[in-house]
PDB file of N, CA and C in Angstrom:
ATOM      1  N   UNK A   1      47.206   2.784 -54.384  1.00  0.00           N
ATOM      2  CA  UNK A   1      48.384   3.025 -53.583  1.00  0.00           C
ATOM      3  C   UNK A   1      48.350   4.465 -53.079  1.00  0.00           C
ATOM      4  N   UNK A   2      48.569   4.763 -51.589  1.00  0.00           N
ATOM      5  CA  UNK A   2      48.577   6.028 -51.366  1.00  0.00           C
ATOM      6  C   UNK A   2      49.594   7.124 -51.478  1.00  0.00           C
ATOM      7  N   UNK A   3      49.642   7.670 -52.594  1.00  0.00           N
ATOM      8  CA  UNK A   3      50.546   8.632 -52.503  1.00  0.00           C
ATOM      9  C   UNK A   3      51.602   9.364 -51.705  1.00  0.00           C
ATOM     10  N   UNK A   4      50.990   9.301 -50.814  1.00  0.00           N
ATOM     11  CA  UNK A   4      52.048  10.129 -49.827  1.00  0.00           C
ATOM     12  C   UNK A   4      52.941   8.693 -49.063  1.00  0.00           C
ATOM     13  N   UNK A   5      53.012   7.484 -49.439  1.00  0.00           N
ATOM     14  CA  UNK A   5      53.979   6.166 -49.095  1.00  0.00           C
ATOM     15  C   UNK A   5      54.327   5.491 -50.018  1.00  0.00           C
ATOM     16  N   UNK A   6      54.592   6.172 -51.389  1.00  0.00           N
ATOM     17  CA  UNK A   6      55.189   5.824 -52.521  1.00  0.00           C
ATOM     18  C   UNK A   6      56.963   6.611 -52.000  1.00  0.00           C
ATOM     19  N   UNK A   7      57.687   5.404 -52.347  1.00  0.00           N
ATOM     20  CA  UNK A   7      59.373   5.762 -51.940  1.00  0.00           C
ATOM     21  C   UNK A   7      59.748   5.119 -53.634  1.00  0.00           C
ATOM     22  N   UNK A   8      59.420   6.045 -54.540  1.00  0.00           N
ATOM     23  CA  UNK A   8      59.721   5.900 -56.169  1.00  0.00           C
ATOM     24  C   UNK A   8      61.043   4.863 -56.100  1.00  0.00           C
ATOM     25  N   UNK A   9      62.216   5.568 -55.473  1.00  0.00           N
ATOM     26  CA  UNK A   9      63.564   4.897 -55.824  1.00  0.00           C
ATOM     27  C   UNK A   9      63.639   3.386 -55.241  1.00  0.00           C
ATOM     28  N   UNK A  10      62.674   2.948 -54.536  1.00  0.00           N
ATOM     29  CA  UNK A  10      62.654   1.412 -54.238  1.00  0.00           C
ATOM     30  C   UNK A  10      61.590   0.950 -55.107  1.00  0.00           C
ATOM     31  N   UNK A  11      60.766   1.386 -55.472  1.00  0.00           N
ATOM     32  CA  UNK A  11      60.162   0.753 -56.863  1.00  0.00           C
ATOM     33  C   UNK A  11      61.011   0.499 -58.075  1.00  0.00           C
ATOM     34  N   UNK A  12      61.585   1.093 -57.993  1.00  0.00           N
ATOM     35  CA  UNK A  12      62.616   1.639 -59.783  1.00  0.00           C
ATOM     36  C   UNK A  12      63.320   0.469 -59.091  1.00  0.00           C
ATOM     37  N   UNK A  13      63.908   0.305 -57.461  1.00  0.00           N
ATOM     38  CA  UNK A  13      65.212  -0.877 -57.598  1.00  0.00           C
ATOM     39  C   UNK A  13      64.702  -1.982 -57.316  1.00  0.00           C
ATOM     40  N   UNK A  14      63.212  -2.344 -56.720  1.00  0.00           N
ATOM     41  CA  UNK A  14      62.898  -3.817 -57.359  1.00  0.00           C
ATOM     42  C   UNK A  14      62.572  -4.141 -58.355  1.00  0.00           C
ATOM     43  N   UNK A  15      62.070  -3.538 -59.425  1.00  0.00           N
ATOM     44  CA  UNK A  15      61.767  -3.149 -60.860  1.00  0.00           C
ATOM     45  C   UNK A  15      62.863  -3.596 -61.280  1.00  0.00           C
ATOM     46  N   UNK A  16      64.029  -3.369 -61.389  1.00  0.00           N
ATOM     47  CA  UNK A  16      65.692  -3.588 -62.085  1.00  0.00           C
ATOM     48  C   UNK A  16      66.029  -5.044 -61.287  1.00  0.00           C
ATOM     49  N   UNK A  17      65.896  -5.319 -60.079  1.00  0.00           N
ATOM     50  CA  UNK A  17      65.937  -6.749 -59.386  1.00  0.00           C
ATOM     51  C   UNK A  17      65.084  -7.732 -60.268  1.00  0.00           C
ATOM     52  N   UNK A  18      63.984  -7.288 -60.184  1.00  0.00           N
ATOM     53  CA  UNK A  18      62.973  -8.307 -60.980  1.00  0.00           C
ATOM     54  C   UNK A  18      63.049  -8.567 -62.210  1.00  0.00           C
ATOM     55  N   UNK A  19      63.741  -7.549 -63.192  1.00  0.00           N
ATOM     56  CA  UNK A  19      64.067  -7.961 -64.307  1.00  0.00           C
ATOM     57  C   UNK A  19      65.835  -8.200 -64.256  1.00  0.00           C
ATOM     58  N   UNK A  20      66.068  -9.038 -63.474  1.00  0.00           N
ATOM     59  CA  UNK A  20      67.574  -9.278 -63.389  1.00  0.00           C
ATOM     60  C   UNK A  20      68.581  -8.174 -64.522  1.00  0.00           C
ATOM     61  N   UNK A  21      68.738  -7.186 -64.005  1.00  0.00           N
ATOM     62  CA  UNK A  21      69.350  -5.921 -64.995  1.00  0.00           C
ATOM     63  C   UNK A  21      70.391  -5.833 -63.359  1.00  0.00           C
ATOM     64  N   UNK A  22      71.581  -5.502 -64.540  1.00  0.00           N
ATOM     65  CA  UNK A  22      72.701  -4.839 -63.939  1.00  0.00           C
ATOM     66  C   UNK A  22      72.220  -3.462 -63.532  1.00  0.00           C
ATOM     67  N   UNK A  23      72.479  -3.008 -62.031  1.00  0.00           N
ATOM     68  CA  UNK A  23      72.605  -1.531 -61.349  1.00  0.00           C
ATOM     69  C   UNK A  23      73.496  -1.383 -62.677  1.00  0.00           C
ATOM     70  N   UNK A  24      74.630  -1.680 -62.981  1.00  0.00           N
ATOM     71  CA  UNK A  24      75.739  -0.888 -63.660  1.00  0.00           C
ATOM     72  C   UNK A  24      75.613  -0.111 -64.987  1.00  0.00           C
ATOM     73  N   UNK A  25      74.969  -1.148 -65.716  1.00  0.00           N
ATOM     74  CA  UNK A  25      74.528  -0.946 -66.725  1.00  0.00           C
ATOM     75  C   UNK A  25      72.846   0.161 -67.200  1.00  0.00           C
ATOM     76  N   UNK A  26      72.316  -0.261 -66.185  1.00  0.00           N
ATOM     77  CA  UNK A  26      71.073   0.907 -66.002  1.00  0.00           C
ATOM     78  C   UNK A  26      71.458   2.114 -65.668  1.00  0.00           C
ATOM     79  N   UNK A  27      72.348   2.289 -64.833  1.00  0.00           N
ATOM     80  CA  UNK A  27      73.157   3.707 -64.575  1.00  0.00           C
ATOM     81  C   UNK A  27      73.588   4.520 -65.668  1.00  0.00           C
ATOM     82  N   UNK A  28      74.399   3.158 -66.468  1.00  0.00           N
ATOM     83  CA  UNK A  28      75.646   3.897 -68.150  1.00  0.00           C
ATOM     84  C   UNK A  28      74.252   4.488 -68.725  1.00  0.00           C
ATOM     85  N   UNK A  29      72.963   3.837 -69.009  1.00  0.00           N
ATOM     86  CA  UNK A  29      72.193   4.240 -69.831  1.00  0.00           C
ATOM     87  C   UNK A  29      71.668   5.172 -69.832  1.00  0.00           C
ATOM     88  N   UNK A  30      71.287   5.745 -68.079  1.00  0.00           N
ATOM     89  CA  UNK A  30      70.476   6.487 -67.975  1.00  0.00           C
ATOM     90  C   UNK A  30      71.704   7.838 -67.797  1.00  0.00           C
ATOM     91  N   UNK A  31      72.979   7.894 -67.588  1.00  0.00           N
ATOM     92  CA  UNK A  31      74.024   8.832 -67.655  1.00  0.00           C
ATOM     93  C   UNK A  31      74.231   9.609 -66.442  1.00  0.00           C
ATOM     94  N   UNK A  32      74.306   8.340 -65.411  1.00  0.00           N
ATOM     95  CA  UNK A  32      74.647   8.779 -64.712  1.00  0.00           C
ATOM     96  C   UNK A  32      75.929   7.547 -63.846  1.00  0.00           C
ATOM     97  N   UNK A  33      76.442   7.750 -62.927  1.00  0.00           N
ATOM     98  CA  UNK A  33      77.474   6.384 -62.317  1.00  0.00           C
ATOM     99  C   UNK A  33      76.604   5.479 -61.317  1.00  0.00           C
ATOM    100  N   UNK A  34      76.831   4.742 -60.945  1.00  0.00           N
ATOM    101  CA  UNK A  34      76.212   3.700 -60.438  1.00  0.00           C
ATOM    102  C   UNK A  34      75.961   3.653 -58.910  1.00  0.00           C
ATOM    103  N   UNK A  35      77.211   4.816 -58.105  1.00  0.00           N
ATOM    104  CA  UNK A  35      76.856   5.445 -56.904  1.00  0.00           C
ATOM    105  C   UNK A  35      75.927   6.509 -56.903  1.00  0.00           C
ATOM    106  N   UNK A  36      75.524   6.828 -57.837  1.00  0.00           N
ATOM    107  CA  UNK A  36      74.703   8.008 -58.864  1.00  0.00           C
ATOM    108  C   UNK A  36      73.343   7.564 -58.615  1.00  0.00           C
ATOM    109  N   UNK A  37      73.292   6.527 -59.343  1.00  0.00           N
ATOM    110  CA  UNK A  37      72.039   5.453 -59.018  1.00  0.00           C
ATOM    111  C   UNK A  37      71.647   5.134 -57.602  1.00  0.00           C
ATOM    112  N   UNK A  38      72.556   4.561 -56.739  1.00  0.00           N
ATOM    113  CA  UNK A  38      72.256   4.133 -55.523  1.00  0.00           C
ATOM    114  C   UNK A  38      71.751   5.800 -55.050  1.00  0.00           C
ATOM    115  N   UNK A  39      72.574   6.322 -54.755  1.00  0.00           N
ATOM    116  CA  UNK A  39      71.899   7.485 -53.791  1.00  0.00           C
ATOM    117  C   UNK A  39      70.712   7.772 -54.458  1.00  0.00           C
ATOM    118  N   UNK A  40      70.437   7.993 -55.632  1.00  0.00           N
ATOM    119  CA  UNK A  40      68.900   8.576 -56.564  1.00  0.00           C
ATOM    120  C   UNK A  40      67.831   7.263 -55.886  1.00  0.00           C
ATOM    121  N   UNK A  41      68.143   5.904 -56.353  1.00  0.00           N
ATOM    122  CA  UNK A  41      67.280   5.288 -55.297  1.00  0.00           C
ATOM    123  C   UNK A  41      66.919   5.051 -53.864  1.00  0.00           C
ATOM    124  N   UNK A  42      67.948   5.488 -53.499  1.00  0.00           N
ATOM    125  CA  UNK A  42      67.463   5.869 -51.553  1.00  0.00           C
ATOM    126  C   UNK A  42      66.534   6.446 -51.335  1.00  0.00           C
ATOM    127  N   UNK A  43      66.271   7.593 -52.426  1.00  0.00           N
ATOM    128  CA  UNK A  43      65.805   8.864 -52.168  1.00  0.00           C
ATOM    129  C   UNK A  43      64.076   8.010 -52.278  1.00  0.00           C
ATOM    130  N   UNK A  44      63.493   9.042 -51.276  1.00  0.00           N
ATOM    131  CA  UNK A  44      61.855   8.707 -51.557  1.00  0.00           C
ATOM    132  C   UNK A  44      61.062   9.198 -52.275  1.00  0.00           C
ATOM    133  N   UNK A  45      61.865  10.114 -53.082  1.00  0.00           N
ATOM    134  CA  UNK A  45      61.122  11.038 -54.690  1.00  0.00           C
ATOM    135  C   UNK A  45      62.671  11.361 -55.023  1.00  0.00           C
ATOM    136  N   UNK A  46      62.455  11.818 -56.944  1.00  0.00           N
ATOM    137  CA  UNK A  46      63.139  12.152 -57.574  1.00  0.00           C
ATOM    138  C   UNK A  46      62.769  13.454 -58.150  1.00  0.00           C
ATOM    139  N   UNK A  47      63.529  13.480 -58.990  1.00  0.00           N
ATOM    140  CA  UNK A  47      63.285  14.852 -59.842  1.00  0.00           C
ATOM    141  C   UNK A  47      62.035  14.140 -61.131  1.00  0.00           C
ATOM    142  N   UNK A  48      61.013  14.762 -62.086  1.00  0.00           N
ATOM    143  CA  UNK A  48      60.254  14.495 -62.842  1.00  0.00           C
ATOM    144  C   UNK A  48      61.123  13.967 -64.143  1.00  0.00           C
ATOM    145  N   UNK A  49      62.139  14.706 -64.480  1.00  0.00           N
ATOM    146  CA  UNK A  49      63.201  14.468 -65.288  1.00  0.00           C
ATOM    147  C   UNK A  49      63.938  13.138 -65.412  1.00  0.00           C
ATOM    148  N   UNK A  50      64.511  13.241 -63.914  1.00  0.00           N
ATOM    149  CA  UNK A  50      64.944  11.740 -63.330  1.00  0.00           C
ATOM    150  C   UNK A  50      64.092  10.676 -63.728  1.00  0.00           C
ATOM    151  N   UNK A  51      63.006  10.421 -63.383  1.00  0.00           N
ATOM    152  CA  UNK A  51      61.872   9.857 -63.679  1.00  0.00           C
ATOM    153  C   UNK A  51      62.105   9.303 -64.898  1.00  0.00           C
ATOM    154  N   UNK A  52      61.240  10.214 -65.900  1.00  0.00           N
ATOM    155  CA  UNK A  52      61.134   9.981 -66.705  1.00  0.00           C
ATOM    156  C   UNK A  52      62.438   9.006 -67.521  1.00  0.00           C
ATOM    157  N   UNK A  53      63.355   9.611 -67.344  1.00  0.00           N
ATOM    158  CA  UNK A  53      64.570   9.502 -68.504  1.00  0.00           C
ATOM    159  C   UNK A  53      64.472   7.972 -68.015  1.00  0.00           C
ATOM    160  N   UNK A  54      64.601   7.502 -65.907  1.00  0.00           N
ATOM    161  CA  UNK A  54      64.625   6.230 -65.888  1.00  0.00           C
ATOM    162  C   UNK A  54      63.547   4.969 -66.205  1.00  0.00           C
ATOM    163  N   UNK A  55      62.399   5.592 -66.541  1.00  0.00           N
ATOM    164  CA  UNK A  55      61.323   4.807 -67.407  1.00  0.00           C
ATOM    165  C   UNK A  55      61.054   4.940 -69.068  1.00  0.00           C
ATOM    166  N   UNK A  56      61.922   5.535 -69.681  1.00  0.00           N
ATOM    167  CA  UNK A  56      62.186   5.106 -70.705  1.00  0.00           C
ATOM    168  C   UNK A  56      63.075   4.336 -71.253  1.00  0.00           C
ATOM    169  N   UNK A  57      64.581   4.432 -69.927  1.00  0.00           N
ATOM    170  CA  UNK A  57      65.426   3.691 -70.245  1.00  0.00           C
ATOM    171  C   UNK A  57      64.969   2.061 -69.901  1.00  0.00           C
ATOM    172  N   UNK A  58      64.081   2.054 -68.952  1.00  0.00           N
ATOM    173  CA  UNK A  58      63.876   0.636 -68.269  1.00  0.00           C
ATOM    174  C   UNK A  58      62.474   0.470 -69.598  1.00  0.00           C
ATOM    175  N   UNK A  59      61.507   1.132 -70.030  1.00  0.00           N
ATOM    176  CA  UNK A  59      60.605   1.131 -70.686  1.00  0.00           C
ATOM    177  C   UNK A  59      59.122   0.330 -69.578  1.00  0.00           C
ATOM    178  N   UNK A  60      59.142   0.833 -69.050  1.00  0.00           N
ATOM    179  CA  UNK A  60      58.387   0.879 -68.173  1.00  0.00           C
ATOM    180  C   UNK A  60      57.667   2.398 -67.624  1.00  0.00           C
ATOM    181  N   UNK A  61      56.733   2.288 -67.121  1.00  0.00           N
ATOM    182  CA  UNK A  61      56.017   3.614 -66.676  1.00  0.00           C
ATOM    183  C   UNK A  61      55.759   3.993 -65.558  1.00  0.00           C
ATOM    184  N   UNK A  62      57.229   4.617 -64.650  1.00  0.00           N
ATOM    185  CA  UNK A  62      56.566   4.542 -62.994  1.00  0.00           C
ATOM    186  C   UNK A  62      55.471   5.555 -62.694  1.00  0.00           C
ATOM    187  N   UNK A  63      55.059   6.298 -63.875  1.00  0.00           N
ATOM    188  CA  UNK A  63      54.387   7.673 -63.531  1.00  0.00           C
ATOM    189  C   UNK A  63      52.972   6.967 -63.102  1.00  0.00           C
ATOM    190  N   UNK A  64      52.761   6.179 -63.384  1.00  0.00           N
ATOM    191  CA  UNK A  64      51.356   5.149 -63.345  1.00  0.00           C
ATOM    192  C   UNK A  64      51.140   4.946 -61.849  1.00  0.00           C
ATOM    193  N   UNK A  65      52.422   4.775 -61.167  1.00  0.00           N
ATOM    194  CA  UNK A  65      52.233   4.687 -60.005  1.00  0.00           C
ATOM    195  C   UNK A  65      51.505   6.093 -59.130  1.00  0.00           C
ATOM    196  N   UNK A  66      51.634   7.100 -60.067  1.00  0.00           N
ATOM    197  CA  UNK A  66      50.891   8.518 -59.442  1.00  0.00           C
ATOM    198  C   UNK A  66      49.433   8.797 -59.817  1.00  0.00           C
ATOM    199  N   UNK A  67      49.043   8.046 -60.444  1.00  0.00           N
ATOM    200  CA  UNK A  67      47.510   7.975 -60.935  1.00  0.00           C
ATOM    201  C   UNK A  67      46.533   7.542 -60.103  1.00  0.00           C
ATOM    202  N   UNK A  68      45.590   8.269 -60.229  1.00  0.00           N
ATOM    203  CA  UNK A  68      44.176   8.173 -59.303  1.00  0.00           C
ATOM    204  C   UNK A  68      43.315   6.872 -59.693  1.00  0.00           C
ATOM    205  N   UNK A  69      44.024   5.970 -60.977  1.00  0.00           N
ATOM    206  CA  UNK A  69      43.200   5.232 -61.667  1.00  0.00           C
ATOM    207  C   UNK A  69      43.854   4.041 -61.236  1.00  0.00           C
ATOM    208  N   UNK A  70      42.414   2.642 -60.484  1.00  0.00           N
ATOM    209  CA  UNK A  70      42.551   1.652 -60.209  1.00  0.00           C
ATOM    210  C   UNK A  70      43.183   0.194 -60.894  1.00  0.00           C
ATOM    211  N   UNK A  71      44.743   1.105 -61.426  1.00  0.00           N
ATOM    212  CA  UNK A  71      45.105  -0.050 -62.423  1.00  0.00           C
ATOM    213  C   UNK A  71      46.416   0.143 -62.106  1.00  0.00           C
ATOM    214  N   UNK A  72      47.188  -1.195 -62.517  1.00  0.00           N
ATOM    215  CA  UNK A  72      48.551  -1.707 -62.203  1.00  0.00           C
ATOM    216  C   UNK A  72      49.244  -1.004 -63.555  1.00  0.00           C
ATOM    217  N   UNK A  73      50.518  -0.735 -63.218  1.00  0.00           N
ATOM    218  CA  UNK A  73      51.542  -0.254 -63.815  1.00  0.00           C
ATOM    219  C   UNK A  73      52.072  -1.102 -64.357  1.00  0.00           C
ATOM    220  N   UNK A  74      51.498  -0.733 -66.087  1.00  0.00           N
ATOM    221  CA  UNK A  74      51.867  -1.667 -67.202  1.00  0.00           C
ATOM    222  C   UNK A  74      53.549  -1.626 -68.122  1.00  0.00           C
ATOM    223  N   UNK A  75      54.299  -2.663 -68.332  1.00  0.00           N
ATOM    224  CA  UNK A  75      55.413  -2.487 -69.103  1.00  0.00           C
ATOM    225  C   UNK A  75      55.344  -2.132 -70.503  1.00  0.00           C
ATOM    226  N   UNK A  76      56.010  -1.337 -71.232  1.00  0.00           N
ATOM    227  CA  UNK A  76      55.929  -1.295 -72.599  1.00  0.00           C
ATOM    228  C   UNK A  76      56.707  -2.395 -73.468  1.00  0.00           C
ATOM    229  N   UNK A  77      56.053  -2.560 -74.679  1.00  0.00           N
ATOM    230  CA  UNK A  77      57.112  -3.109 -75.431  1.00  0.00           C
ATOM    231  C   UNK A  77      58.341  -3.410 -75.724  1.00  0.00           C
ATOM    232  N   UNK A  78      58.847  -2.060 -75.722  1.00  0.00           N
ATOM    233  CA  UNK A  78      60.341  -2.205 -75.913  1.00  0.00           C
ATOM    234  C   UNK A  78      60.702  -0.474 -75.229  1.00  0.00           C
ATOM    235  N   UNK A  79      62.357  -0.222 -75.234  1.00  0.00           N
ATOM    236  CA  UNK A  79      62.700   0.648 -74.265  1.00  0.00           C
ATOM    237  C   UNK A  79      62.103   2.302 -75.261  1.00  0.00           C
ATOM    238  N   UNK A  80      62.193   3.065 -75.173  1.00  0.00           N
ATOM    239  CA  UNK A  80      61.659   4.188 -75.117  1.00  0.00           C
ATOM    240  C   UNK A  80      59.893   4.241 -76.082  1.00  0.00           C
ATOM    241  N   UNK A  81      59.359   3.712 -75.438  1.00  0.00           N
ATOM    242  CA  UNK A  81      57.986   3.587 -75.954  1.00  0.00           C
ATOM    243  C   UNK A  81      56.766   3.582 -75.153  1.00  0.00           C
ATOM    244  N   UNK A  82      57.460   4.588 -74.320  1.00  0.00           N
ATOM    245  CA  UNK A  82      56.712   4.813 -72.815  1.00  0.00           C
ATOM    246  C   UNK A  82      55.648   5.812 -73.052  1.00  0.00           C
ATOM    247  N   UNK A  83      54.089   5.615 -73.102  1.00  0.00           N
ATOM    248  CA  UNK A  83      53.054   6.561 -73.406  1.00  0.00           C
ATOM    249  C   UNK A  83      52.492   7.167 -72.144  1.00  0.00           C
ATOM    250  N   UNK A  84      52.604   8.397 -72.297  1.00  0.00           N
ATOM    251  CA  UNK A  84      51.574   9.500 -71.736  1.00  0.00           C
ATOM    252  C   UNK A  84      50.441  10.203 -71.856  1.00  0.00           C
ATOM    253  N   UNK A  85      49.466  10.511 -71.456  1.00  0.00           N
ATOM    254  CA  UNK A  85      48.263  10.655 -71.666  1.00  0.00           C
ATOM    255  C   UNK A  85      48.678  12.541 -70.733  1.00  0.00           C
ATOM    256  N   UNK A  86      48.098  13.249 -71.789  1.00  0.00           N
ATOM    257  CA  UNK A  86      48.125  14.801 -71.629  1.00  0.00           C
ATOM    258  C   UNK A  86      46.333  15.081 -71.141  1.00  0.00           C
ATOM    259  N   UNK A  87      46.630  15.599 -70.058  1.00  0.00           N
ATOM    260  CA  UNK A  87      44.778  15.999 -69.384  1.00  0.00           C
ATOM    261  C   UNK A  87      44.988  17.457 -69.601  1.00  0.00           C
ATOM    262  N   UNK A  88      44.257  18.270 -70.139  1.00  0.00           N
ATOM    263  CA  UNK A  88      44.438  19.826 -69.770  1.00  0.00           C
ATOM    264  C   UNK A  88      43.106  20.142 -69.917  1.00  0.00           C
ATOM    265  N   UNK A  89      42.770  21.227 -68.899  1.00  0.00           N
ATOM    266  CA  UNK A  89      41.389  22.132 -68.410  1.00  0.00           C
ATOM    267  C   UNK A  89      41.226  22.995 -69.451  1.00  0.00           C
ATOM    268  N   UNK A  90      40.126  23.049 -69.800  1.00  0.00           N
ATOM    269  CA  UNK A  90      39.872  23.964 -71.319  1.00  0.00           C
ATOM    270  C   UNK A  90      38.544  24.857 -70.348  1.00  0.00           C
ATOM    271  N   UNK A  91      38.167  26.156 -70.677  1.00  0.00           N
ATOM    272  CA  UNK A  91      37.229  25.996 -70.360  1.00  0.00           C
ATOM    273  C   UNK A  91      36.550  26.008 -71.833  1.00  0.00           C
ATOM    274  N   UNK A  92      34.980  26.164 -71.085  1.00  0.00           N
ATOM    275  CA  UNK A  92      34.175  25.165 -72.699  1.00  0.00           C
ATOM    276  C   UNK A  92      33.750  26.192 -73.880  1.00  0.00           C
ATOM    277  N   UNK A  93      34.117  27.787 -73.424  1.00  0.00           N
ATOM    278  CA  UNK A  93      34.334  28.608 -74.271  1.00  0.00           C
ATOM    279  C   UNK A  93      35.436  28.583 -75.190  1.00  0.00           C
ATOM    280  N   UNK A  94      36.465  28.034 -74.628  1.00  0.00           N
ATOM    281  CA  UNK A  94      37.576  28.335 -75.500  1.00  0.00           C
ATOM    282  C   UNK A  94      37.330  26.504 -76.530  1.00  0.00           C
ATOM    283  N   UNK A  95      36.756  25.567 -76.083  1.00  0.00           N
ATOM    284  CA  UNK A  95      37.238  24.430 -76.827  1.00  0.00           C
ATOM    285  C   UNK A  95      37.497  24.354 -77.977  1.00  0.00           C
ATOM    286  N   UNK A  96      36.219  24.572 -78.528  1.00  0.00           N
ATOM    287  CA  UNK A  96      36.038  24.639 -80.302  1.00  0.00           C
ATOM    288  C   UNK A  96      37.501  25.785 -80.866  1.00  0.00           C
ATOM    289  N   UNK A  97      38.088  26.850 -80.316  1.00  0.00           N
ATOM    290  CA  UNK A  97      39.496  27.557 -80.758  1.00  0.00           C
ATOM    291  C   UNK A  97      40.459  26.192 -80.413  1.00  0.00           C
ATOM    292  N   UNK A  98      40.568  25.726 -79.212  1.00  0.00           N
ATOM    293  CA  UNK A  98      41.465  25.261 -78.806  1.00  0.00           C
ATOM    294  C   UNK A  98      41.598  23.571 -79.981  1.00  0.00           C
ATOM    295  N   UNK A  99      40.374  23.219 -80.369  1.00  0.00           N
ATOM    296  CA  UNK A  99      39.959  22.221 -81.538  1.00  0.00           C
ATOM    297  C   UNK A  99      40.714  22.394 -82.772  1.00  0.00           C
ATOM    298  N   UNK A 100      39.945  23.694 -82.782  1.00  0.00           N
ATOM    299  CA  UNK A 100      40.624  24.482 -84.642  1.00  0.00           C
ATOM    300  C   UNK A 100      41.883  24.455 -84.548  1.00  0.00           C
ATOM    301  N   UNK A 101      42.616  24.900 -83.301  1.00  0.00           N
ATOM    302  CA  UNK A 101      43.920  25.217 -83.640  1.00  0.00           C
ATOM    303  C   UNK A 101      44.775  23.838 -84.394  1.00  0.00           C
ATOM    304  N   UNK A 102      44.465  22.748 -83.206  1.00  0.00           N
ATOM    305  CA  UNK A 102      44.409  20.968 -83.181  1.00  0.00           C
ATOM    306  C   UNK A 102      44.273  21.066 -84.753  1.00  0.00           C
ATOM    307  N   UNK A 103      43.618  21.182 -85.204  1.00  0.00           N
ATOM    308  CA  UNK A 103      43.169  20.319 -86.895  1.00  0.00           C
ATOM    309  C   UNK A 103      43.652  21.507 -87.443  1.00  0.00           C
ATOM    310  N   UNK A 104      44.301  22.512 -87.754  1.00  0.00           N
ATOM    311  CA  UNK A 104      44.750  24.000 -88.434  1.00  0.00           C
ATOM    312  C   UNK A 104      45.996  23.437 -88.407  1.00  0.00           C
ATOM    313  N   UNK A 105      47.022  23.028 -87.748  1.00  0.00           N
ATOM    314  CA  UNK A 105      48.282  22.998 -87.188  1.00  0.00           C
ATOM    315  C   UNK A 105      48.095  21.180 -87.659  1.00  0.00           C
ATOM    316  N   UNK A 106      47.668  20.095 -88.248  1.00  0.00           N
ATOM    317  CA  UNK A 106      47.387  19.180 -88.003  1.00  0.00           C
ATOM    318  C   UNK A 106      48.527  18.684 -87.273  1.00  0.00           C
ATOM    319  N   UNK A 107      48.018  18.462 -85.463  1.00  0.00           N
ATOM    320  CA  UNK A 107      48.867  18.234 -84.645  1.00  0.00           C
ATOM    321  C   UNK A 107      48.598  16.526 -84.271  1.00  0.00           C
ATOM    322  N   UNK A 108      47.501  15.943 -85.057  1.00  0.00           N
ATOM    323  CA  UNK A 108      47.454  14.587 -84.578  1.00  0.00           C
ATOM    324  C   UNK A 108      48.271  13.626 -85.759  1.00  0.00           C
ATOM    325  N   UNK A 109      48.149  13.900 -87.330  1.00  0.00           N
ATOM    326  CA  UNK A 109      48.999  13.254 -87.889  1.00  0.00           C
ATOM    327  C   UNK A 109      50.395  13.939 -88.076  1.00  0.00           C
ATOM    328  N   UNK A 110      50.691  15.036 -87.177  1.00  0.00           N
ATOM    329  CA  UNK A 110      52.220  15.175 -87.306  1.00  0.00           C
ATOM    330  C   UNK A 110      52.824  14.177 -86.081  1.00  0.00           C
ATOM    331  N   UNK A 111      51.934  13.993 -84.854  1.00  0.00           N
ATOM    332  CA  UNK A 111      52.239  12.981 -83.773  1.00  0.00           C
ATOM    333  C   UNK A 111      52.204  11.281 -84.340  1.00  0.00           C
ATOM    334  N   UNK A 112      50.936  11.438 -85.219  1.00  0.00           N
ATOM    335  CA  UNK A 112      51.061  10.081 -85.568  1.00  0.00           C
ATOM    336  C   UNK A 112      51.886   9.433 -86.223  1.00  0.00           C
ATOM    337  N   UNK A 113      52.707  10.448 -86.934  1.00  0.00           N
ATOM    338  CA  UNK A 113      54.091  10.162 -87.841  1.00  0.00           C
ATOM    339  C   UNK A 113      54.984   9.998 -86.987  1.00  0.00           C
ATOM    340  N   UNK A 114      55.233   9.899 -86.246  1.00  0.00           N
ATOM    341  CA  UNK A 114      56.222   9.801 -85.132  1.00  0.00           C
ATOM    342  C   UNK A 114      56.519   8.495 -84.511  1.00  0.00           C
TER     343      UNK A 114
END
């Protein structure tokens, strides 16, 4: 899908059509009013915030729709169980610090407890 003809807020409102969900009730959740909603979906981008909060509430992942990768935008299980994948540029001097710190701090089973 080409990026620059992604209109997010009509994805998010056939997304809520297709899973027969109340506008009203997707609004209360996400905390905002329901004219709140309509204007946020007119819009042809949102805020990242916006976003997010409304794909965890729906549990779905519109960020997928911004990916360079030849795959359809998968639903989650259940509502806030929406996974992200973190890319960051290391250069290859720093890895092995940037490693240690990872296993020093054990930052994968304090995530995995989660």
């Amino acid at each position: 899908m080409d990026r620059q003809k992604i209109h997010i807020g009509e994805l998010v409102r056939k997304y809520i059509i297709s899973k027969d969900l109340s506008f009203s009730s997707v609004a209360k959740e996400i905390g905002i009013s329901r004219q709140g909603l309509d204007a946020a979906l007119k819009k042809e981008d949102m805020t990242v915030k916006r976003l997010l909060t409304i794909s965890e509430v729906l549990g779905f992942d519109f960020f997928q729709y911004f990916t360079d990768k030849e795959q359809q935008p998968k639903e989650t299980e259940g509502k806030n169980e929406t996974e992200y994948t973190l890319h960051i540029k290391v250069p290859k001097n720093k890895m092995k610090k940037v490693m240690d710190y990872i296993e020093e701090k054990d930052l994968f089973n304090i995530l995995e407890e989660q």
